[in-house]
N, C-alpha and C. Protein backbone atom coordinates (compact mmCIF):
# COMPACT_ATOMS: atom_id res chain seq x y z
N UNK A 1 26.84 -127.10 100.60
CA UNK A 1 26.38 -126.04 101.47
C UNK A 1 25.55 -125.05 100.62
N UNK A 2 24.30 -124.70 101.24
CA UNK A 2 23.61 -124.21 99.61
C UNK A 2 23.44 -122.65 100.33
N UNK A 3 24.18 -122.37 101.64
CA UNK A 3 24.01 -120.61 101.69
C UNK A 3 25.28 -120.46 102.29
N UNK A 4 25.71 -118.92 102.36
CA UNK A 4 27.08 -118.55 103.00
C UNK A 4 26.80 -118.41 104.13
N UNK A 5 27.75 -118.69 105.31
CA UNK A 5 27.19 -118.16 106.66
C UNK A 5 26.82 -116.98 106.79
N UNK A 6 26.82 -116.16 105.99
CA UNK A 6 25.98 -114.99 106.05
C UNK A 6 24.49 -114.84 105.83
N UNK A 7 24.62 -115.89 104.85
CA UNK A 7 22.86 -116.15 104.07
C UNK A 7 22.31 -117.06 105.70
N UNK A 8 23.06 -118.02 105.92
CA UNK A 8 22.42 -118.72 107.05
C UNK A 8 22.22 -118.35 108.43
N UNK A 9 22.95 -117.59 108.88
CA UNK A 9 22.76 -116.54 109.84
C UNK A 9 21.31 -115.99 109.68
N UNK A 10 21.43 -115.04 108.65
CA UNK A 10 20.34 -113.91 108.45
C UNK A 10 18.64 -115.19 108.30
N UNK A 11 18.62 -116.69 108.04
CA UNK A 11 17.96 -116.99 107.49
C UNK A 11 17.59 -117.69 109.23
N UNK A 12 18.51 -118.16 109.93
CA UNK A 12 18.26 -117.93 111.28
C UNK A 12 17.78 -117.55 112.52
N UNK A 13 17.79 -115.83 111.90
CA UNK A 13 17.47 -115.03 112.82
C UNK A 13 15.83 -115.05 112.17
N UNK A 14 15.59 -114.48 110.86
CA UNK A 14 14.46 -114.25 110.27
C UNK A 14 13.57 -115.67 111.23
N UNK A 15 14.26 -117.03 111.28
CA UNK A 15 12.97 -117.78 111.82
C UNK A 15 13.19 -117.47 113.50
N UNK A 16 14.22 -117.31 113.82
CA UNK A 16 13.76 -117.08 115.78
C UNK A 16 12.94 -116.05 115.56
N UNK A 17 12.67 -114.80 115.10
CA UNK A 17 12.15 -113.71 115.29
C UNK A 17 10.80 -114.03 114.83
N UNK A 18 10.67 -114.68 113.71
CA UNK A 18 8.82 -114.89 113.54
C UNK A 18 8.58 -116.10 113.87
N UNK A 19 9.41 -117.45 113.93
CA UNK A 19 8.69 -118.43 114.24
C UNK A 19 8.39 -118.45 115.96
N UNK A 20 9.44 -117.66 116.89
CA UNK A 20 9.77 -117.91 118.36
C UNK A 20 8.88 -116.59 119.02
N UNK A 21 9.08 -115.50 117.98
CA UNK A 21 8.70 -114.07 118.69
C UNK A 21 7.87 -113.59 118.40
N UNK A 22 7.39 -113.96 117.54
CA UNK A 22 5.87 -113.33 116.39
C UNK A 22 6.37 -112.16 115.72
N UNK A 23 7.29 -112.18 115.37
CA UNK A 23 7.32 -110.60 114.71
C UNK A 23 7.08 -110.80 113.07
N UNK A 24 6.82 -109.55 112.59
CA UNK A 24 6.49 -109.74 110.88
C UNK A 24 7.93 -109.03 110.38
N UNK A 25 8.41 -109.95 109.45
CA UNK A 25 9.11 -109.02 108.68
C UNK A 25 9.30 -107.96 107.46
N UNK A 26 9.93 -107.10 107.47
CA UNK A 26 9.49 -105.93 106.31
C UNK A 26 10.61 -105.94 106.17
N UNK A 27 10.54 -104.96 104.97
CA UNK A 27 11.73 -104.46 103.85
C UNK A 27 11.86 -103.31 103.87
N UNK A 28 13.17 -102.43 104.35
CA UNK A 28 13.14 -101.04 104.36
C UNK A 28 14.22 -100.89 103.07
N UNK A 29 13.66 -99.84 102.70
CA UNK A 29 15.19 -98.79 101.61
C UNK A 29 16.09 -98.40 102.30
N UNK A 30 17.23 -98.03 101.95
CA UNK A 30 18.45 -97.74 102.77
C UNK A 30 18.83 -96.46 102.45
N UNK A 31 17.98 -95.39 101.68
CA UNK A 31 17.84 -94.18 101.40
C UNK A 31 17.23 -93.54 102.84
N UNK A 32 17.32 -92.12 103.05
CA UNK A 32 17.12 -91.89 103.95
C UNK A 32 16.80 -90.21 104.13
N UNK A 33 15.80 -89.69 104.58
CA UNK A 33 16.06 -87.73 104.25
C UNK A 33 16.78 -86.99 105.04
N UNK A 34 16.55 -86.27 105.07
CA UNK A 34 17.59 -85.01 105.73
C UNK A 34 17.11 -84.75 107.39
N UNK A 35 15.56 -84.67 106.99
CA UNK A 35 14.29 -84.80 108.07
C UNK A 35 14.93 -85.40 109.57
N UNK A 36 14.63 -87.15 109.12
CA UNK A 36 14.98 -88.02 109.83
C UNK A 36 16.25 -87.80 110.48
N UNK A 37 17.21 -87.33 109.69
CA UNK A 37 18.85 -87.43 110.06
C UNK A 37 18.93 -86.44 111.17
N UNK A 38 18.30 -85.65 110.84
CA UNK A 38 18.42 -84.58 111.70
C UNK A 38 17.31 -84.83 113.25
N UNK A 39 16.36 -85.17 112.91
CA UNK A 39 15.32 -85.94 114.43
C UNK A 39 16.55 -86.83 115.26
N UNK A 40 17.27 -87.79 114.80
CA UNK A 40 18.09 -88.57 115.24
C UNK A 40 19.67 -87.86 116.01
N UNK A 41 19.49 -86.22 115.63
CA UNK A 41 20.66 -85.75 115.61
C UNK A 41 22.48 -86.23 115.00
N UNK A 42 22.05 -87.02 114.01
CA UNK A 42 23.43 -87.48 113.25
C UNK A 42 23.65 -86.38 112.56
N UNK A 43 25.19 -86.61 112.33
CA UNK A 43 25.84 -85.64 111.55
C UNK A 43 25.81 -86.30 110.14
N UNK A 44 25.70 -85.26 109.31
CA UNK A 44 25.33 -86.27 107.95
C UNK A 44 26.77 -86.09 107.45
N UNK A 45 27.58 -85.91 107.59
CA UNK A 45 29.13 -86.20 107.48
C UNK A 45 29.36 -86.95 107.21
N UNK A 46 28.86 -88.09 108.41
CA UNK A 46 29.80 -89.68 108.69
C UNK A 46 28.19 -90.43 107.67
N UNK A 47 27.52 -89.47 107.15
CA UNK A 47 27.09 -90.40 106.23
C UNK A 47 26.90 -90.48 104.34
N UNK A 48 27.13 -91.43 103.76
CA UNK A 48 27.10 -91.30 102.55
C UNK A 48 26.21 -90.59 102.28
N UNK A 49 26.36 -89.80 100.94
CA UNK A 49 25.06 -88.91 99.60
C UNK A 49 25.30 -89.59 98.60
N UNK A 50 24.16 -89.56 98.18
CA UNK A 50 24.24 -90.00 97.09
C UNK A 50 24.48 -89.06 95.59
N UNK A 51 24.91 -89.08 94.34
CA UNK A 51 24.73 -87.80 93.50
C UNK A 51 23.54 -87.96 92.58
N UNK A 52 23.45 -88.69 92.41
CA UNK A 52 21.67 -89.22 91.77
C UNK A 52 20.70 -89.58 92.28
N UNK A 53 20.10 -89.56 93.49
CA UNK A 53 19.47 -90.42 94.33
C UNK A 53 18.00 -90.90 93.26
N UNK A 54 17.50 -91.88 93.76
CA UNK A 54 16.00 -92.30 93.08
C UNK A 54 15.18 -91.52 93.48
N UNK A 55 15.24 -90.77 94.80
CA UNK A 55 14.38 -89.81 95.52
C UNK A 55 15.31 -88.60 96.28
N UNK A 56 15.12 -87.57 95.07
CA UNK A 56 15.68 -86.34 95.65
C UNK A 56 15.77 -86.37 97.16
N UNK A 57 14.28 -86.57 97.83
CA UNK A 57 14.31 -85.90 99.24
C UNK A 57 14.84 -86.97 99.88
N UNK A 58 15.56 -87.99 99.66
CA UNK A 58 16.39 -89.03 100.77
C UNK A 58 17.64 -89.51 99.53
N UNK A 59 18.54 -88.31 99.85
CA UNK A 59 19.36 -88.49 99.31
C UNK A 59 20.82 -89.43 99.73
N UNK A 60 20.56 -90.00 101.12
CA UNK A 60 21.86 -90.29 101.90
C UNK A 60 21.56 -91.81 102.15
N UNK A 61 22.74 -92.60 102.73
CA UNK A 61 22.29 -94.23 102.51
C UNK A 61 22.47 -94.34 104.02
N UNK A 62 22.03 -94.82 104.05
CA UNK A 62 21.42 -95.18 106.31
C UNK A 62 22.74 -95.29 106.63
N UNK A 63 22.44 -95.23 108.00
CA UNK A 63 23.93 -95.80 108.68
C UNK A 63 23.14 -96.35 110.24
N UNK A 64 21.88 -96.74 109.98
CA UNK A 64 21.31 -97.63 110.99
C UNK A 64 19.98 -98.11 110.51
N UNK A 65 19.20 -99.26 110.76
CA UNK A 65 17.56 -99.71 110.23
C UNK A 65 16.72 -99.07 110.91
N UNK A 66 17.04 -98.16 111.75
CA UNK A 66 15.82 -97.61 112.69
C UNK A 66 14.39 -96.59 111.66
N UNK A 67 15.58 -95.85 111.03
CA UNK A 67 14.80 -94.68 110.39
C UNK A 67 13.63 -95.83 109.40
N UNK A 68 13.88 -97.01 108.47
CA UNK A 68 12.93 -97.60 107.66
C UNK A 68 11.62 -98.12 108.87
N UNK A 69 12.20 -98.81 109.86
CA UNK A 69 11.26 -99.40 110.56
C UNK A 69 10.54 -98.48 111.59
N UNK A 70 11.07 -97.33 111.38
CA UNK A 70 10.02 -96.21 112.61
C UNK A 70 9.61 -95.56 111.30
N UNK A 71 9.74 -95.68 109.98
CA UNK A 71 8.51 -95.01 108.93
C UNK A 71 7.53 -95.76 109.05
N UNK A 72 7.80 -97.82 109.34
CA UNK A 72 6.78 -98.73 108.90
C UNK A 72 6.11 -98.07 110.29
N UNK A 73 6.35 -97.99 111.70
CA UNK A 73 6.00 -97.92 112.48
C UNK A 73 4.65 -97.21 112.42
N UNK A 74 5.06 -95.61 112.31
CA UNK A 74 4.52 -94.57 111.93
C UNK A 74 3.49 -95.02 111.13
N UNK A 75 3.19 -95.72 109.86
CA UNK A 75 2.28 -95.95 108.82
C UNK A 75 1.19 -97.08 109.75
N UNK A 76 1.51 -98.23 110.12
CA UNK A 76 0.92 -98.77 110.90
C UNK A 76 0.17 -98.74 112.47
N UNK A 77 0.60 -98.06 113.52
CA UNK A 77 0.15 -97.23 114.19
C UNK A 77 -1.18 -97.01 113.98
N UNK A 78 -1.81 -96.20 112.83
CA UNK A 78 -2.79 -95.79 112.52
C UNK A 78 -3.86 -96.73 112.77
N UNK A 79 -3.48 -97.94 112.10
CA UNK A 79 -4.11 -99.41 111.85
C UNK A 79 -4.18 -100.32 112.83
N UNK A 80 -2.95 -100.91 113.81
CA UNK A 80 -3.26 -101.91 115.42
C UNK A 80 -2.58 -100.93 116.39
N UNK A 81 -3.16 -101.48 117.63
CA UNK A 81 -2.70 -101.00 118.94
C UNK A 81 -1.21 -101.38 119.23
N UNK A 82 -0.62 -103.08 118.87
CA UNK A 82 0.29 -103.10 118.87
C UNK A 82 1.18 -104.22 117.57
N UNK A 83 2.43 -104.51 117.39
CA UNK A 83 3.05 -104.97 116.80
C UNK A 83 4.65 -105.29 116.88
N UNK A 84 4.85 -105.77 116.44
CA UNK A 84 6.80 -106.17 116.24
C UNK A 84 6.87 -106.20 114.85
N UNK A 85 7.92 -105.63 114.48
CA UNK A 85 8.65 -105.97 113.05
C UNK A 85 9.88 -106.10 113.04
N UNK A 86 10.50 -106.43 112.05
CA UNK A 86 12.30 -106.44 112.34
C UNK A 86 12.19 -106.46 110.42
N UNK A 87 13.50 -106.08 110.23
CA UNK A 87 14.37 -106.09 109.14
C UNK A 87 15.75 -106.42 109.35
N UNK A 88 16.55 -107.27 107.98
CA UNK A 88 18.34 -107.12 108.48
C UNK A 88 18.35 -106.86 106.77
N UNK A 89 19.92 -105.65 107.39
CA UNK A 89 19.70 -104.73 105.79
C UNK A 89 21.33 -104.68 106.06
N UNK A 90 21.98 -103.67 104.82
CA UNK A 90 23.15 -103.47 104.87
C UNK A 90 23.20 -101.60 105.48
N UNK A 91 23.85 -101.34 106.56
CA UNK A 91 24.14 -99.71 106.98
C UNK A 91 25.47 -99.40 106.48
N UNK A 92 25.41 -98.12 106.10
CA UNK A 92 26.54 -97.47 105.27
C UNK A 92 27.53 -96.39 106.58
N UNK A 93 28.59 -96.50 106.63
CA UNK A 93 28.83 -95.07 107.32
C UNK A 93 30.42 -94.93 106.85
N UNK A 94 30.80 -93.68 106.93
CA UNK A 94 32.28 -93.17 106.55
C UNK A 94 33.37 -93.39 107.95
N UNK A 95 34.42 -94.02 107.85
CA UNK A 95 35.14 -94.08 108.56
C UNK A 95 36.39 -93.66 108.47
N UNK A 96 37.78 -94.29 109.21
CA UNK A 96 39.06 -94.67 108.79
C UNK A 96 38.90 -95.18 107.56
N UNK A 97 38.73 -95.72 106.64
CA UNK A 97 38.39 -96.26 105.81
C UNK A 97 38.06 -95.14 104.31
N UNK A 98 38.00 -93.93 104.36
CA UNK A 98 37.16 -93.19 103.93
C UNK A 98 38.35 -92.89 102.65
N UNK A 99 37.40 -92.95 101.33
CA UNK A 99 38.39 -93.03 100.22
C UNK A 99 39.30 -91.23 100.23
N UNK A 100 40.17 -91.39 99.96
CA UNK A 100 40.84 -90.16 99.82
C UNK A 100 41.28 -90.02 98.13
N UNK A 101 41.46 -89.11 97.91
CA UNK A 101 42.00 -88.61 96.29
C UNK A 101 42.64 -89.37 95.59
N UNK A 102 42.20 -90.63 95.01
CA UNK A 102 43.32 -90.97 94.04
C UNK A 102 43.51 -92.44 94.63
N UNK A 103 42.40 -92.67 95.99
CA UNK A 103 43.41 -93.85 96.80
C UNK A 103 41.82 -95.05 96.20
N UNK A 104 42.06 -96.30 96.20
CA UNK A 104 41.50 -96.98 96.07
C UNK A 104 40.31 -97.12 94.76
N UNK A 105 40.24 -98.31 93.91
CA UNK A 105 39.68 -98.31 92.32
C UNK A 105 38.11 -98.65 92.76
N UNK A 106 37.99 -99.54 93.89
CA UNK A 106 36.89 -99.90 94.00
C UNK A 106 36.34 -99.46 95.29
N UNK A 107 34.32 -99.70 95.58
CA UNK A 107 34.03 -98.89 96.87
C UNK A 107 33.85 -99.86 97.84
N UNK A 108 34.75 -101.48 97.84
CA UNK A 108 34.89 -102.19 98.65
C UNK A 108 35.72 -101.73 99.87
N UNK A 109 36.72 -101.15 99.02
CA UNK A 109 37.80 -100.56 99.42
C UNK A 109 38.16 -99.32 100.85
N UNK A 110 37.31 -98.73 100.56
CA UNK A 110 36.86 -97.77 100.81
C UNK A 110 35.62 -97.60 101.72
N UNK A 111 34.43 -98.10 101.52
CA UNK A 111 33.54 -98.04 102.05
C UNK A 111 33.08 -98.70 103.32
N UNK A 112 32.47 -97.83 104.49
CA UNK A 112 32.22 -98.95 105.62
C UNK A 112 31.06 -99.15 105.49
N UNK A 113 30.91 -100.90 105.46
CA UNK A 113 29.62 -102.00 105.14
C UNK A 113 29.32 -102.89 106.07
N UNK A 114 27.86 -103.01 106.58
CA UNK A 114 27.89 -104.02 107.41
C UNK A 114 26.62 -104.34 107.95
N UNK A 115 26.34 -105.13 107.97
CA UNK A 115 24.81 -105.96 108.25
C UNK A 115 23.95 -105.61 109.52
N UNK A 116 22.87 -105.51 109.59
CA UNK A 116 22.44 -105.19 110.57
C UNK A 116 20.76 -105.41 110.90
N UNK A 117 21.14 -106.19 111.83
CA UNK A 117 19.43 -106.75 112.65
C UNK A 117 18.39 -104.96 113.30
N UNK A 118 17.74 -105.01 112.95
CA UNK A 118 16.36 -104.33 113.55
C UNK A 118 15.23 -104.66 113.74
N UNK A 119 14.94 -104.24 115.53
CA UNK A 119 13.72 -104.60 115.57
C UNK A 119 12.78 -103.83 116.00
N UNK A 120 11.57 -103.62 116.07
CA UNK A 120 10.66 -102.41 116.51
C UNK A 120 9.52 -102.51 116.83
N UNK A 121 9.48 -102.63 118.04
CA UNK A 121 7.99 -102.86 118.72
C UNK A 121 6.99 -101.96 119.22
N UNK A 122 5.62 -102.05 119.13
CA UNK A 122 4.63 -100.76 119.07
C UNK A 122 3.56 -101.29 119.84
N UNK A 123 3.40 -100.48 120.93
CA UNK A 123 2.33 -100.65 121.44
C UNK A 123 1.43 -99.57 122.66
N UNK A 124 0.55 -99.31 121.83
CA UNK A 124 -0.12 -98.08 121.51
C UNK A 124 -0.59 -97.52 122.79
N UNK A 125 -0.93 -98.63 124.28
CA UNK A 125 -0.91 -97.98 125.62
C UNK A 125 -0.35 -99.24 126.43
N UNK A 126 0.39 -98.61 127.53
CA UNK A 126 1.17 -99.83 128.48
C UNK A 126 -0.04 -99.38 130.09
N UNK A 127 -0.85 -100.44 130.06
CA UNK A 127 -1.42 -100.66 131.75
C UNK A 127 -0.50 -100.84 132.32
N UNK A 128 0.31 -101.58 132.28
CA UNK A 128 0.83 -101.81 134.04
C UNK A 128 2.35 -102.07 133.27
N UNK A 129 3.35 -101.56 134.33
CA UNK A 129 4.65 -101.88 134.15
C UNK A 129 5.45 -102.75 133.40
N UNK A 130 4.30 -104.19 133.68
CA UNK A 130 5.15 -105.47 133.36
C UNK A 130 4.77 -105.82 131.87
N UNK A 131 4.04 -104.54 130.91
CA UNK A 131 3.65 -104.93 129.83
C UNK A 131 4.91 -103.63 129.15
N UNK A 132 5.37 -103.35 129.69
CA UNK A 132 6.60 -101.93 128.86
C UNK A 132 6.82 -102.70 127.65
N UNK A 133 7.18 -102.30 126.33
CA UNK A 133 7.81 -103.55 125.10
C UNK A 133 9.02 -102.66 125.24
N UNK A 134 9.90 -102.41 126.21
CA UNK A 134 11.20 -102.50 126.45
C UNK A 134 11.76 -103.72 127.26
N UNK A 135 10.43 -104.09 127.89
CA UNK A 135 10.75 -105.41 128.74
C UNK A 135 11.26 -106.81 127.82
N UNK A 136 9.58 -106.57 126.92
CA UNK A 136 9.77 -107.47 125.52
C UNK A 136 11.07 -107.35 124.65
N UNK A 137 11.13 -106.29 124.53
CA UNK A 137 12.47 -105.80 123.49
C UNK A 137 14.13 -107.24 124.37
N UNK A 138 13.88 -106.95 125.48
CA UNK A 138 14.99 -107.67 126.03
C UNK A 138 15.20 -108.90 126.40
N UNK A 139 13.77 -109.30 126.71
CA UNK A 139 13.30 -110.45 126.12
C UNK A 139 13.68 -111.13 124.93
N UNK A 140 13.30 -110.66 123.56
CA UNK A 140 13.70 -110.78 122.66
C UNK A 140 15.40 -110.90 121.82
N UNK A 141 16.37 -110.25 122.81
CA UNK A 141 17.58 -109.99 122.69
C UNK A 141 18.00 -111.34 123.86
N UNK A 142 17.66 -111.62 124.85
CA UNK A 142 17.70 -112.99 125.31
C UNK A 142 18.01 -114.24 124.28
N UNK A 143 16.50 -114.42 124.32
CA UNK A 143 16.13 -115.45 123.37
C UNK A 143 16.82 -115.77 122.20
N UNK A 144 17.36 -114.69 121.29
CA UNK A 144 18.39 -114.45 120.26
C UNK A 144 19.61 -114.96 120.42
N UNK A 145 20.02 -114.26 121.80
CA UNK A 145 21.54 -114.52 122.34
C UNK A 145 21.47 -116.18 122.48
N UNK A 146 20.75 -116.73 123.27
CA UNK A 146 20.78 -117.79 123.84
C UNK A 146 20.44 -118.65 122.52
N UNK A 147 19.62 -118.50 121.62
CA UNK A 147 19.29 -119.55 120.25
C UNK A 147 20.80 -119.26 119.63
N UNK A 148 21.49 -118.45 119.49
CA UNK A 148 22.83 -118.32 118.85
C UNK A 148 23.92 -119.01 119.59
N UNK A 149 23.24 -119.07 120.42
CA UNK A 149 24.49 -120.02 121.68
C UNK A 149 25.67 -118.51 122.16
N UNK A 150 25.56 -117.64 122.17
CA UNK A 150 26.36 -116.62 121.87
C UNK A 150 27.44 -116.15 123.47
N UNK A 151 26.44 -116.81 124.41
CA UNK A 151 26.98 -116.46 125.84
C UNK A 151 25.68 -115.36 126.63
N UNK A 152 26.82 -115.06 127.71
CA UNK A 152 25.67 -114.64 128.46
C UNK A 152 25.50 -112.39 128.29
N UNK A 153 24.68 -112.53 128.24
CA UNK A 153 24.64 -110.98 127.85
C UNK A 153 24.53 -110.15 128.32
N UNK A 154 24.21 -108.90 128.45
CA UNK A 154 24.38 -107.75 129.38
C UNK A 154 24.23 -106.48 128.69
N UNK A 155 23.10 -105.71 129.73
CA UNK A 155 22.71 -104.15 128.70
C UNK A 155 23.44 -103.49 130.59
N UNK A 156 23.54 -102.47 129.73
CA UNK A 156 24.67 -100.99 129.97
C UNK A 156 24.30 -100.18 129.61
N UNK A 157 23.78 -98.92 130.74
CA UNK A 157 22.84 -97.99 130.36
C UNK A 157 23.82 -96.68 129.54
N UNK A 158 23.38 -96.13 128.69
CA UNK A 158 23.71 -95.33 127.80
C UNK A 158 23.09 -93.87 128.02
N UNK A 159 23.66 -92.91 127.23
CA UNK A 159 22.64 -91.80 127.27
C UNK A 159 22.40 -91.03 126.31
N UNK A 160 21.94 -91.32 125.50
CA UNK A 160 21.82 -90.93 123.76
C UNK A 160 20.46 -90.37 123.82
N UNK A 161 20.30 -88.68 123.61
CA UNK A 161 19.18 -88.25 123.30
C UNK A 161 18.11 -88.04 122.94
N UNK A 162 18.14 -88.72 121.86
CA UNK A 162 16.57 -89.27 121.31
C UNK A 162 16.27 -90.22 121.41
N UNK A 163 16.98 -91.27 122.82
CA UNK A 163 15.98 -92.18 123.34
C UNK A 163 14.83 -91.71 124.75
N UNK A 164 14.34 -92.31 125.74
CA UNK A 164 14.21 -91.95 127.02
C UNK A 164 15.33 -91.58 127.93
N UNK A 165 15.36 -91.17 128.58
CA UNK A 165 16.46 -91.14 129.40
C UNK A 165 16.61 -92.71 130.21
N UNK A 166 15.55 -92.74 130.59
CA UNK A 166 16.09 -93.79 131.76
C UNK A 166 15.70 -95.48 130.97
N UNK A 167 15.13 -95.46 129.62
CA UNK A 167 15.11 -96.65 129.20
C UNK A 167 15.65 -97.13 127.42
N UNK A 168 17.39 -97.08 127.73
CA UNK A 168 18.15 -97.37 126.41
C UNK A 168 19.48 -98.21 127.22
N UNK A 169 19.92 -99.20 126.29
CA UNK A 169 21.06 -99.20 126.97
C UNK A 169 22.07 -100.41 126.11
N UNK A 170 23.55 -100.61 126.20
CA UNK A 170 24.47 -100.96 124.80
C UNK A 170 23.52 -102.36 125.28
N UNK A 171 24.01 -103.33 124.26
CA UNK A 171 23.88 -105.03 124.52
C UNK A 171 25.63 -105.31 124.63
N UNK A 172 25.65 -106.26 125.40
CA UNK A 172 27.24 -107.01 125.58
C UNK A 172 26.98 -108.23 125.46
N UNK A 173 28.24 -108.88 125.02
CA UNK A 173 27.95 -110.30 124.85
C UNK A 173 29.64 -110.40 124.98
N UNK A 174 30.17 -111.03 126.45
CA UNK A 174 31.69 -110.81 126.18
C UNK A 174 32.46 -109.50 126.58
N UNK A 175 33.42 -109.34 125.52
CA UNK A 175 34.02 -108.00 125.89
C UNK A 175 33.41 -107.12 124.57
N UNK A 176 32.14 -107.90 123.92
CA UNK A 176 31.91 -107.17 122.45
C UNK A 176 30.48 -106.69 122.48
N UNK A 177 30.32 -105.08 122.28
CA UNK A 177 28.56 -104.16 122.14
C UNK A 177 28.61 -104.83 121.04
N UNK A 178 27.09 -105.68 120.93
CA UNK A 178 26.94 -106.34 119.91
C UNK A 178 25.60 -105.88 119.47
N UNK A 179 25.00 -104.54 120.17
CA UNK A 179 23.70 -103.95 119.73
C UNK A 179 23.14 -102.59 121.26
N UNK A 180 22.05 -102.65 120.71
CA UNK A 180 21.23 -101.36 121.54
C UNK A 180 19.92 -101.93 121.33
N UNK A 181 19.83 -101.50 122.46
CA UNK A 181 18.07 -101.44 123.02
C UNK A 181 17.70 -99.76 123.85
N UNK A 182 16.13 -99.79 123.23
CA UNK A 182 16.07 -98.30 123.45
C UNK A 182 14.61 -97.78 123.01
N UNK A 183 13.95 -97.34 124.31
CA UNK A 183 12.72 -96.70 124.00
C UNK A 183 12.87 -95.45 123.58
N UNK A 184 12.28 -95.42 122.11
CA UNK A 184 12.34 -93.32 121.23
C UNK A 184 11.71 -92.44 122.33
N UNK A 185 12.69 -91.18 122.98
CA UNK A 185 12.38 -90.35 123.74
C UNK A 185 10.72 -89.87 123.22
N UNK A 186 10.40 -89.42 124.44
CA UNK A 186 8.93 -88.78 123.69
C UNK A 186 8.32 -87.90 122.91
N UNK A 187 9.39 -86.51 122.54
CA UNK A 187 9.48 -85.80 121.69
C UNK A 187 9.96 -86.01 119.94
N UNK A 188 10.57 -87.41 119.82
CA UNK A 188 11.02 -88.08 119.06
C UNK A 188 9.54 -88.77 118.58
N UNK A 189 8.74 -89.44 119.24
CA UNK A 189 7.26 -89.95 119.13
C UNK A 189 6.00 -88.96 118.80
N UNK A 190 6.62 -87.94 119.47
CA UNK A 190 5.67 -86.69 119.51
C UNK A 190 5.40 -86.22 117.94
N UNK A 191 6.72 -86.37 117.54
CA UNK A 191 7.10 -85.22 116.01
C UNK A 191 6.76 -86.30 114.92
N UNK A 192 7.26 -87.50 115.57
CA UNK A 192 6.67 -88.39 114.45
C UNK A 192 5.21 -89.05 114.11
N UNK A 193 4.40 -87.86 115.30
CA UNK A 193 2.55 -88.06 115.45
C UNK A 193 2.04 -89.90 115.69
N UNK A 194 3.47 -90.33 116.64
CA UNK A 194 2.89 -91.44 117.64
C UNK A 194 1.98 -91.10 118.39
């Protein structure tokens, strides 16, 4: 067996997503600024700091892929009307889990770790309804589900602020949220000079 089901998974998805969906893949850092954290309204609590960071001004380690792939977003924009990208990275966040004084030698131990698919689609004016890339976006979460054999799926509208109101919502697969889909509210697009 020459990968772990982790390596083969991730090596999986990387071909449904560009060989099936056209998307390009990129590489985000898992550093993150204060900026962003705060556009997103997270509490930087539930997220790691770093005490040395490589870059003063993103001193904290993600606790989602959105923030790397809405920088690529942002940079590209400039350049086509539209695009897809995706990344799968590791997100950091503090939990139950959270080391206390004295408790645990290593930050296996301690730390909450865990893999995570992103994808991010751009497209710079929608004519008519049936071109939304929220449509695509679910599309895409289809196609995924169904190449994974995973069952049948189901979005559940949500209401998390710095998306749209009326277009975000969990993914189900089962009795398990196995993701989100979600157009960035417009003031969220606005600030980031979409």
């Amino acid at each position: 067996m020459p990968y772990t089901p982790y390596v083969a998974l991730q090596r999986q998805l990387e071909d449904i997503l560009v060989r099936s969906i056209g998307c390009d893949q990129v590489e985000t850092y898992p550093w993150i600024g204060e900026k962003i954290v705060e556009t997103f309204g997270k509490d930087k609590k539930i997220l790691y700091m770093l005490q040395n960071p490589v870059n003063p001004e993103a001193p904290y380690m993600r606790d989602d892929m959105i923030y790397g792939l809405l920088a690529h977003t942002v940079k590209n924009s400039k350049f086509f009307d539209s695009f897809k990208i995706f990344d799968i990275g590791k997100v950091w966040t503090k939990g139950a889990g959270t080391r206390e004084k004295g408790q645990g030698k290593f930050a296996s131990e301690f730390v909450h770790e865990e893999a995570q698919l992103g994808v991010m689609l751009y497209q710079k004016a929608i004519d008519q309804w049936n071109t939304d890339p929220l449509l695509a976006a679910k599309h895409i979460v289809t196609h995924i589900v169904k190449e994974l054999e995973l069952g049948k799926v189901r979005f559940e509208k949500t209401s998390l602020t710095q998306f749209h109101p009326k277009k975000q919502a969990t993914i189900s697969v089962g009795n398990d949220i196995i993701g989100f889909i979600g157009a960035l509210h417009p003031l969220v697009l606005q600030q980031q000079k979409i």
